[in-house]
N, C-alpha and C. Protein backbone atom coordinates (compact mmCIF):
# COMPACT_ATOMS: atom_id res chain seq x y z
N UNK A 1 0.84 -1.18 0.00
CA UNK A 1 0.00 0.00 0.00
C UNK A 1 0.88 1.24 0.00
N UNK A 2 0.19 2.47 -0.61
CA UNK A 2 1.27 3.52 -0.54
C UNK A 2 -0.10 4.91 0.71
N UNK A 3 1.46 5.04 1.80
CA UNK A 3 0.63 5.78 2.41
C UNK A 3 1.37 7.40 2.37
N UNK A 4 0.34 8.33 2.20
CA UNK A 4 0.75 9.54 2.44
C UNK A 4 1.18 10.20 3.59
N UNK A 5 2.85 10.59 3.79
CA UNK A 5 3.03 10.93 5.01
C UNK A 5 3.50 12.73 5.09
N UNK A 6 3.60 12.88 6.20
CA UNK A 6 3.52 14.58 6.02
C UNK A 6 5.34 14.86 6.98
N UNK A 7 5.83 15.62 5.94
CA UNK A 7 7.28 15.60 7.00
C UNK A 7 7.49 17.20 7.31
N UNK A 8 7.68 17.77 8.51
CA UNK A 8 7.52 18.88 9.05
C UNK A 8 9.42 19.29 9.24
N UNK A 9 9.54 20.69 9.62
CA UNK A 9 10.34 21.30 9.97
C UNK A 9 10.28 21.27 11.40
N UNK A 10 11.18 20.91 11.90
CA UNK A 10 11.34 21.38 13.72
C UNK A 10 12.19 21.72 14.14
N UNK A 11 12.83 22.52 15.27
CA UNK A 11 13.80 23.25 15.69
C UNK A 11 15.07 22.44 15.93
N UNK A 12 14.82 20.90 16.05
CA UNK A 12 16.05 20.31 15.61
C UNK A 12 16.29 19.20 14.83
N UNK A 13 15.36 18.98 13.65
CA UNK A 13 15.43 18.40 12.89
C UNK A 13 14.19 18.11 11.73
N UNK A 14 13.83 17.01 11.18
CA UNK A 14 12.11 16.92 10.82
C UNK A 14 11.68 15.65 11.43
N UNK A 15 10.20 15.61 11.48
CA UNK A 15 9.00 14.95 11.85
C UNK A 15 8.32 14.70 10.80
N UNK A 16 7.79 13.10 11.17
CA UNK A 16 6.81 12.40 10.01
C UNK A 16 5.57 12.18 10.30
N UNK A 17 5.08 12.53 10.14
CA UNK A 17 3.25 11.04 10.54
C UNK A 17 2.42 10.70 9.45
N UNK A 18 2.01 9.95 9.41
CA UNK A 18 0.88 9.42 8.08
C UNK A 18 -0.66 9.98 8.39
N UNK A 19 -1.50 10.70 8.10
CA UNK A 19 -2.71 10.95 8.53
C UNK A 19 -3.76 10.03 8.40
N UNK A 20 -3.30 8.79 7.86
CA UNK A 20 -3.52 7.52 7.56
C UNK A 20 -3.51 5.95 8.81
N UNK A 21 -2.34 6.61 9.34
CA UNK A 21 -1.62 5.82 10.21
C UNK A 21 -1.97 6.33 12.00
N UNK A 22 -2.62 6.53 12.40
CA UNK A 22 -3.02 7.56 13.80
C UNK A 22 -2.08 7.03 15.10
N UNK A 23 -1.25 7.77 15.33
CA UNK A 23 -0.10 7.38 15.89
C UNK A 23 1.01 6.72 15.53
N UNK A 24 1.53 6.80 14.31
CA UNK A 24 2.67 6.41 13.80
C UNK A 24 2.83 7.39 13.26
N UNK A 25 4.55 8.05 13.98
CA UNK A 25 5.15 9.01 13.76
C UNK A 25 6.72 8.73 13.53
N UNK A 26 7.72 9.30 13.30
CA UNK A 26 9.13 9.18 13.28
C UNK A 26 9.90 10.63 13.22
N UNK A 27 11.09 10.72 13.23
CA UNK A 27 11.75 11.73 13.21
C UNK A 27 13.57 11.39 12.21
N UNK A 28 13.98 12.39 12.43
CA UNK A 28 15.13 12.25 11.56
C UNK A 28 15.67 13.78 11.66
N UNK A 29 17.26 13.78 11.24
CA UNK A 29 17.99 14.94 11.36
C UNK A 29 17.79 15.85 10.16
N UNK A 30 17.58 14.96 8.76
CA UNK A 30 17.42 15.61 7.52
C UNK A 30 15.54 14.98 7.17
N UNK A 31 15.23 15.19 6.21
CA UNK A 31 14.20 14.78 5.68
C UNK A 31 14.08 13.95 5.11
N UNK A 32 15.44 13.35 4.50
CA UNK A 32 15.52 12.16 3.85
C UNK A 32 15.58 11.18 4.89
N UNK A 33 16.56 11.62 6.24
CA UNK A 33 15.81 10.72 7.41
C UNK A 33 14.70 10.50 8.00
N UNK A 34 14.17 11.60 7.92
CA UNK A 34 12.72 11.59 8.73
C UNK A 34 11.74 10.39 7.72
N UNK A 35 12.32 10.45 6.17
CA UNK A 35 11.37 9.58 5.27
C UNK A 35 11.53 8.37 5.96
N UNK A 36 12.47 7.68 5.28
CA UNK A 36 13.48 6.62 5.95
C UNK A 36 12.94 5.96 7.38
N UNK A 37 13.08 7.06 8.11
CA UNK A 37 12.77 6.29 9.35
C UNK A 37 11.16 6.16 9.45
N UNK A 38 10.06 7.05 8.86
CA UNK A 38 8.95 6.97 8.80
C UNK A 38 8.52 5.79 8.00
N UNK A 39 9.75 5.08 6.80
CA UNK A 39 8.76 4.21 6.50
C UNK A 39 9.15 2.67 6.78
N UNK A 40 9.90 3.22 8.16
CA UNK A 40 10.37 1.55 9.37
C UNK A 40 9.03 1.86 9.78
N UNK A 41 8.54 2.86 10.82
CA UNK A 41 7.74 3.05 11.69
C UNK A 41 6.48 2.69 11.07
N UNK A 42 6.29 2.43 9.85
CA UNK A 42 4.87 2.36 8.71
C UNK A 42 5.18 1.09 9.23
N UNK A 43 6.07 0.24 8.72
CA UNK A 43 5.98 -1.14 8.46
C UNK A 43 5.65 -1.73 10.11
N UNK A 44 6.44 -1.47 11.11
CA UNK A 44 6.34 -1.83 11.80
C UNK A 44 4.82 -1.69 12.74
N UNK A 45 4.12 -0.38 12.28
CA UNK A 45 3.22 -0.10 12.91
C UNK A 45 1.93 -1.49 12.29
N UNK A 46 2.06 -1.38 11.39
CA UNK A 46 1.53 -2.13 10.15
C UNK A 46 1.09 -3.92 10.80
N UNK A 47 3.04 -3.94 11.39
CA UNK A 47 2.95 -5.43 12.24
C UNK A 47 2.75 -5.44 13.13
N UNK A 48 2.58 -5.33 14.49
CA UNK A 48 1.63 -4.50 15.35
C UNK A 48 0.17 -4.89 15.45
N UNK A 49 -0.47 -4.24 14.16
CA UNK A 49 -1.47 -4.03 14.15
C UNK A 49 -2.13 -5.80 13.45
N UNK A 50 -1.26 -5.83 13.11
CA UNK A 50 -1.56 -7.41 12.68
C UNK A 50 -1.44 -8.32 13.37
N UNK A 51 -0.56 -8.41 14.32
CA UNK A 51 -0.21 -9.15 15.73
C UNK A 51 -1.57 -9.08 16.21
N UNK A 52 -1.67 -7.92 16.52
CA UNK A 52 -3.25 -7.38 17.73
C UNK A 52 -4.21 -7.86 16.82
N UNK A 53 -4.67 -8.34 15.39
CA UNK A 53 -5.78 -8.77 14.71
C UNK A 53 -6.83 -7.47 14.24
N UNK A 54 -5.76 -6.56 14.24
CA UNK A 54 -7.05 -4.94 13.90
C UNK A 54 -6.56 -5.23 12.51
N UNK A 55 -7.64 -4.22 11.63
CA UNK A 55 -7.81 -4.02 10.55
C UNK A 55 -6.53 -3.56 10.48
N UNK A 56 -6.38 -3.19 8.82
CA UNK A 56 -4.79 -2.27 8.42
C UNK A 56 -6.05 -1.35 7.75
N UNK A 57 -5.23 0.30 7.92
CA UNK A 57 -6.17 1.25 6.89
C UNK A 57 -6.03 1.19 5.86
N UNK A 58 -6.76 1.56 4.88
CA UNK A 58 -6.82 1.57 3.74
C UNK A 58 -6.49 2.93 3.50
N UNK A 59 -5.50 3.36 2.93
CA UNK A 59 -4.91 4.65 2.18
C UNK A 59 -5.94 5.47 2.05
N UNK A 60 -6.41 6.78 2.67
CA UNK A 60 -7.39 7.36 1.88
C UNK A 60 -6.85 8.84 1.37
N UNK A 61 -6.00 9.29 2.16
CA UNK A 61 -5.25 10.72 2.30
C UNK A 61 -4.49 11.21 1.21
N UNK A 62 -5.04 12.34 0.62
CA UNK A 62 -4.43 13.35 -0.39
C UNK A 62 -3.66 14.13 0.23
N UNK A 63 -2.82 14.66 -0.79
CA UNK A 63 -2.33 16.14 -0.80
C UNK A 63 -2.84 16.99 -2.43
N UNK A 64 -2.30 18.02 -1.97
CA UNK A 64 -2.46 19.17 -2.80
C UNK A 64 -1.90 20.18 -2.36
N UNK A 65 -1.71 21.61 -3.57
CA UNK A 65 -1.21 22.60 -2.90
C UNK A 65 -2.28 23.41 -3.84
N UNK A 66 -2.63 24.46 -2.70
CA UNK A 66 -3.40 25.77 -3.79
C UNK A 66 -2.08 26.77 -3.37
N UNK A 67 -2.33 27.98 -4.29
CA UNK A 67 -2.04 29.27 -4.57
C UNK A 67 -2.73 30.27 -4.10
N UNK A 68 -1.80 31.31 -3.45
CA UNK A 68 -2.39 32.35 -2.86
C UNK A 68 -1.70 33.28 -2.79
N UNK A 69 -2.38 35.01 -2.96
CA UNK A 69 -1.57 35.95 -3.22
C UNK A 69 -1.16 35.62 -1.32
N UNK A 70 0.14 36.04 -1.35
CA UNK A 70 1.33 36.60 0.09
C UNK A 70 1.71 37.87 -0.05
């Protein structure tokens, strides 16, 4: 499955979460880490959730960008 994750700026590094995934998050020094490590934390969350016998989500989450005068 491909899940959409959102990677943020933070004062000492970036942050991941899937809006897909509700509580699976990761972090990293660059963004290419924060990916990286967000998509251990996917998989693993993934097994987890399969252990425990819950559903897995089904991908539903877009992005987009609009335009706006600044």
């Amino acid at each position: 499955m491909r899940y959409l994750i959102v990677i943020e700026k933070s004062d000492t590094g970036y942050s991941a979460y899937s809006p897909d995934l509700l509580g699976c998050v990761a972090t990293g020094d660059t963004r290419e880490e924060a990916e990286s490590s967000m998509r251990d934390a996917i998989s693993f969350h993934i097994e987890g959730m399969r252990e425990d016998g819950l559903e897995i989500p089904v991908p539903t989450s877009y992005s987009s960008y609009v335009e706006v005068a600044a």
